[in-house]
Structure formats: structure tokens, C-alpha cells
N, C-alpha and C. Protein backbone atom coordinates (compact mmCIF):
# COMPACT_ATOMS: atom_id res chain seq x y z
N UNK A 1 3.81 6.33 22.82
CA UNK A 1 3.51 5.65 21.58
C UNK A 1 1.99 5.55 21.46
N UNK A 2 1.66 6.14 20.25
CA UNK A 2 -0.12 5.93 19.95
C UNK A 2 -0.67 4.59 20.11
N UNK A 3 -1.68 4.10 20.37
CA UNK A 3 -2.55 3.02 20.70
C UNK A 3 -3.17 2.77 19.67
N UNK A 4 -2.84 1.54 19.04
CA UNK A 4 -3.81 1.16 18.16
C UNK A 4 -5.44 0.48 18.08
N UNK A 5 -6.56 1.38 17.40
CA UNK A 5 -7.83 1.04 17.28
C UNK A 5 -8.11 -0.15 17.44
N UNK A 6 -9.06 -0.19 17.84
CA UNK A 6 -9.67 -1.99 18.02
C UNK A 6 -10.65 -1.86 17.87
N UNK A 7 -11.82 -0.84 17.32
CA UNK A 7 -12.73 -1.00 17.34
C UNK A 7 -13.40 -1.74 15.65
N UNK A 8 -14.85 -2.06 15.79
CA UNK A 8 -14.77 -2.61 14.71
C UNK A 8 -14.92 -1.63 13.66
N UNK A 9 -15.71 -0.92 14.01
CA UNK A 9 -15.76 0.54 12.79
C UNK A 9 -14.26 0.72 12.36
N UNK A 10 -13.46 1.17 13.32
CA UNK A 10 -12.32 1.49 12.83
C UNK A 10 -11.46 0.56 12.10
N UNK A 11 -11.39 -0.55 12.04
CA UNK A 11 -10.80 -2.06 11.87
C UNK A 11 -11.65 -1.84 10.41
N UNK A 12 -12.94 -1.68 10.16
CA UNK A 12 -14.01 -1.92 8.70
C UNK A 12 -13.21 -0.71 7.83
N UNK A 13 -13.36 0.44 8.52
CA UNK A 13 -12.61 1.41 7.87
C UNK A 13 -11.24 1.07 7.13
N UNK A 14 -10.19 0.69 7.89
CA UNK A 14 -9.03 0.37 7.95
C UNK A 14 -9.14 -0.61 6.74
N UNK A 15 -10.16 -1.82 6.44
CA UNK A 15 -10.16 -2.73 5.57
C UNK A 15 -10.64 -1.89 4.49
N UNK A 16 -11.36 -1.21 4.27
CA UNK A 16 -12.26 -0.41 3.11
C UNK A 16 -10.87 0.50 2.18
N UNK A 17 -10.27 1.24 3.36
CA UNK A 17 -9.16 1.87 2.62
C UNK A 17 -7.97 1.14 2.20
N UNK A 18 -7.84 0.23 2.42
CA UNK A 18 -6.49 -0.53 2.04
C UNK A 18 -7.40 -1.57 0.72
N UNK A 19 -8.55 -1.76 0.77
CA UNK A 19 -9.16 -2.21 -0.69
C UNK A 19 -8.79 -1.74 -1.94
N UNK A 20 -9.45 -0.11 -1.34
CA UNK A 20 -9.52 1.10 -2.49
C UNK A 20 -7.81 1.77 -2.95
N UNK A 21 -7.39 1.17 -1.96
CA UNK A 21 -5.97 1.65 -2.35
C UNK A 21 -5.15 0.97 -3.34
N UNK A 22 -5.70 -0.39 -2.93
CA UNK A 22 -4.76 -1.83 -3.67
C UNK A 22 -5.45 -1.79 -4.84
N UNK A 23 -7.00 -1.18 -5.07
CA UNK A 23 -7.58 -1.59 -6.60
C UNK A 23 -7.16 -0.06 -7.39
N UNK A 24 -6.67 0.40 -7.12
CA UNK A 24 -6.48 1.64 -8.01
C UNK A 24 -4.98 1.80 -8.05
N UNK A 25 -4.04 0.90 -7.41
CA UNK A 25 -2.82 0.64 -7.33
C UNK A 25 -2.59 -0.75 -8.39
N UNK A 26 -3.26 -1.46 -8.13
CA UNK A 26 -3.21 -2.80 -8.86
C UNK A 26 -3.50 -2.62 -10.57
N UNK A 27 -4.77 -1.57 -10.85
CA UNK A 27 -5.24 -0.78 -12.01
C UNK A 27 -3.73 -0.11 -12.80
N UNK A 28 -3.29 0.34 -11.43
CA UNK A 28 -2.11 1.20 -12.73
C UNK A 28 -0.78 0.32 -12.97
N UNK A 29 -0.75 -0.48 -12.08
CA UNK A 29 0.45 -1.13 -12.33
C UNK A 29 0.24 -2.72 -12.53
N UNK A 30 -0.32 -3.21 -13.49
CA UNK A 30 -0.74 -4.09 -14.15
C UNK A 30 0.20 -5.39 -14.37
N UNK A 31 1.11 -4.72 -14.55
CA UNK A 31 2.59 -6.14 -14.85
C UNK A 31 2.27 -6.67 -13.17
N UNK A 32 2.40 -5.96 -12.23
CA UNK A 32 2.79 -7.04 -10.75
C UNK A 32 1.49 -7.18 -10.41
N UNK A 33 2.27 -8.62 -9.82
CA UNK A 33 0.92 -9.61 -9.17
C UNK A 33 0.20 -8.84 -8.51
N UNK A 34 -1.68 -9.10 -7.68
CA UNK A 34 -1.86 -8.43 -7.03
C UNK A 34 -1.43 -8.49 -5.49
N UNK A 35 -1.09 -9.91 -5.33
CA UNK A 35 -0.64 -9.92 -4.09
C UNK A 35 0.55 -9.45 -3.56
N UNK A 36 0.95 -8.55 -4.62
CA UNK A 36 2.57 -7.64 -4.12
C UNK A 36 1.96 -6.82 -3.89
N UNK A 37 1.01 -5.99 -4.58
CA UNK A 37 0.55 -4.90 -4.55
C UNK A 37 -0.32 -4.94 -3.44
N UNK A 38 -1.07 -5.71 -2.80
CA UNK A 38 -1.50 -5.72 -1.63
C UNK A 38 -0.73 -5.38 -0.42
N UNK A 39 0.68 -6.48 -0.26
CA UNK A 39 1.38 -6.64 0.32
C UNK A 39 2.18 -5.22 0.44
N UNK A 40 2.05 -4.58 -0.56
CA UNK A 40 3.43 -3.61 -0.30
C UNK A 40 2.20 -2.05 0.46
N UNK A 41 1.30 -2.43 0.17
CA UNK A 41 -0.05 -1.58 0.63
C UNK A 41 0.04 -1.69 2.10
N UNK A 42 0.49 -2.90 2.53
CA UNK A 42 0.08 -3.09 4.22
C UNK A 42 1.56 -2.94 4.28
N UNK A 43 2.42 -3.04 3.80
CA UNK A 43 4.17 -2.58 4.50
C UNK A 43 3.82 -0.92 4.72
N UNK A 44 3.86 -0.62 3.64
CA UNK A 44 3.55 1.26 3.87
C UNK A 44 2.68 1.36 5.20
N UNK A 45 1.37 0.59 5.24
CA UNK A 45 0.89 1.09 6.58
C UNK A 45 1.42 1.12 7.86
N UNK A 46 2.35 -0.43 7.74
CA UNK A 46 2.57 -0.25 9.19
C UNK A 46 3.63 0.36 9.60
N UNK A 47 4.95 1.00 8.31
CA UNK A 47 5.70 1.54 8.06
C UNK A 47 5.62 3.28 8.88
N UNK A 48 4.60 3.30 8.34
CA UNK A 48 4.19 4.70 8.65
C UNK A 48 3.77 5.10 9.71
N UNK A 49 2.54 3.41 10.25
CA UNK A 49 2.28 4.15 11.92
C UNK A 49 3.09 3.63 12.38
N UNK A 50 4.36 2.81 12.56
CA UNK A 50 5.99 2.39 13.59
C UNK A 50 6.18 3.92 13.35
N UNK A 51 6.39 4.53 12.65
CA UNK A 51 7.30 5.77 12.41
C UNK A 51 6.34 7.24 12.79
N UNK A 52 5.43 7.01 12.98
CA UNK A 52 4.26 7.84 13.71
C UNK A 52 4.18 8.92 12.51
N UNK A 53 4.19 8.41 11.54
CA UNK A 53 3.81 9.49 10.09
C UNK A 53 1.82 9.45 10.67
N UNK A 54 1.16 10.75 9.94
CA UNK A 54 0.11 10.76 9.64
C UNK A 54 -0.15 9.60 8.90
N UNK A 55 -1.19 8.09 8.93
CA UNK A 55 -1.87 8.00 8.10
C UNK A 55 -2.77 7.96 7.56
N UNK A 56 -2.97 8.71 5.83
CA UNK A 56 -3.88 8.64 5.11
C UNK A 56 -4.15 7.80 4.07
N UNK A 57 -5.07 7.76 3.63
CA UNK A 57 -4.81 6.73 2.05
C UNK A 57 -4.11 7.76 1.40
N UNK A 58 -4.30 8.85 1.61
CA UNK A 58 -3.22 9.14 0.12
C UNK A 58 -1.63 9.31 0.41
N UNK A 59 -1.58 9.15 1.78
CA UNK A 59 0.01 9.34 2.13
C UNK A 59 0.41 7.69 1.57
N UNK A 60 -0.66 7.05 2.36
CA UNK A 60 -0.47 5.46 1.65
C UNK A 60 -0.55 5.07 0.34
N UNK A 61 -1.24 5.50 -0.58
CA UNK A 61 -1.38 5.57 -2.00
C UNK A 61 0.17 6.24 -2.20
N UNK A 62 0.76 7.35 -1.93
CA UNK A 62 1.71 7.96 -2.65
C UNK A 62 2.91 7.45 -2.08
N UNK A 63 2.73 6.99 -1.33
CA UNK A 63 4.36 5.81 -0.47
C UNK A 63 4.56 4.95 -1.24
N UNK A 64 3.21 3.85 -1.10
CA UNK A 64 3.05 2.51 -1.93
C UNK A 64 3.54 3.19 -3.43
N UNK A 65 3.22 3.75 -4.30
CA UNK A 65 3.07 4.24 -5.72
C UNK A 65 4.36 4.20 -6.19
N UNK A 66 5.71 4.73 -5.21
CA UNK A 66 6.73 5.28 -5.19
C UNK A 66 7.41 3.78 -5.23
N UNK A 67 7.23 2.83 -4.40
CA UNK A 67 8.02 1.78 -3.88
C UNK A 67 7.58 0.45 -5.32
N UNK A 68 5.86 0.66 -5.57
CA UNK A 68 5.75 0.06 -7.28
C UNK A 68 6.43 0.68 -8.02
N UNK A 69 6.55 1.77 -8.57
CA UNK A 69 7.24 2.11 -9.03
C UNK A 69 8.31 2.08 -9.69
N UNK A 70 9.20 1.55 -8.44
CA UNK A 70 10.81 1.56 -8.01
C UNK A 70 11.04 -0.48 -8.49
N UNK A 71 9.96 -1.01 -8.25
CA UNK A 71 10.12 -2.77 -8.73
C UNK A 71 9.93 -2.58 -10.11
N UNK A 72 9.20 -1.96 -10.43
CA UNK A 72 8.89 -2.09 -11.98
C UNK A 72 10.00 -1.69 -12.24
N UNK A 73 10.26 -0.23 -12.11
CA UNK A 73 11.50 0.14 -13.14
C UNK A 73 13.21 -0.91 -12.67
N UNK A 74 12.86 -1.33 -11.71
CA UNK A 74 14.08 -1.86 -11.62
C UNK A 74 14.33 -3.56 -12.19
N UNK A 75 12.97 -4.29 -12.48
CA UNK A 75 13.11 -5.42 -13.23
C UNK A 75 14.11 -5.40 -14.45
N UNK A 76 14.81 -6.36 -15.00
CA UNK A 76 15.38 -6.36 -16.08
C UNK A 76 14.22 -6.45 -17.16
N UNK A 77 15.06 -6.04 -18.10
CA UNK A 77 14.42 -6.41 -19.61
C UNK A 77 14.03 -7.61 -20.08
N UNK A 78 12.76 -8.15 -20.49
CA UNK A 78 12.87 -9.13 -21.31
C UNK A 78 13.04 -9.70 -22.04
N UNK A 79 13.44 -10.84 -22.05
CA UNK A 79 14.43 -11.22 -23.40
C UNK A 79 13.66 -12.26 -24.99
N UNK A 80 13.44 -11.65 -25.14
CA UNK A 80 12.70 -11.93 -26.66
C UNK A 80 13.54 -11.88 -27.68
């Protein structure tokens, strides 16, 4: 099982890309809070390294994207 970084570079990194991920995730999907969209940003990550996927931001961008996605379209209609 891979070893996870501890360094601080890598840890700054790690924070920088999960920023840029959540603000251009948060940008397109506007109806949900941002703290889902954060939240579902760090499930994909750790999702991916338990499961020893490559990760990238864009594997993480296109996981996360899929799973917003899937809440939005699955909310009911509002009733007006």
C-alpha cells in the first residue's frame, strides 16, 4: 500500500489543487452549497487514493463533476 506524503510542499500542493478544483466546480454548479462541493472534492480524493487510482486534479475534477452532477439532476422539482 502507497505511503502517504507528509511533506509540507506536498501537503501546500495537495491544498492548492483541491482549492482550484472546488472553485471551478462550485462556478459551474451554482445551485449546491459550497460546502458540498468541497466535501464531495475531498470524498473523490480519498476515494481514489483507498482504491490506488492515479490522482490528478483532473481525474478529481471529472469524478467530483460526475457525482455533482448526479445530486443536481436527481433533486426533485420545485414547487411553485
Amino acid at each position: 500500500m502507497p505511503t502517504l506524503a507528509t511533506s509540507s510542499t506536498a501537503a501546500g500542493t495537495r491544498a492548492g489543487t483541491r482549492e482550484a478544483v472546488t472553485a471551478r466546480l462550485a462556478e459551474e454548479f451554482i445551485t449546491v452549497p459550497l460546502v458540498t462541493v468541497e466535501r464531495c472534492v475531498d470524498d473523490v480524493r480519498a476515494c481514489t487514493e483507498h482504491l490506488g487510482v492515479d490522482v490528478t486534479p483532473v481525474s478529481i475534477e471529472r469524478i467530483a463533476r460526475e457525482h455533482l452532477l448526479a445530486l443536481v439532476n436527481s433533486a426533485p422539482p420545485s414547487r411553485r
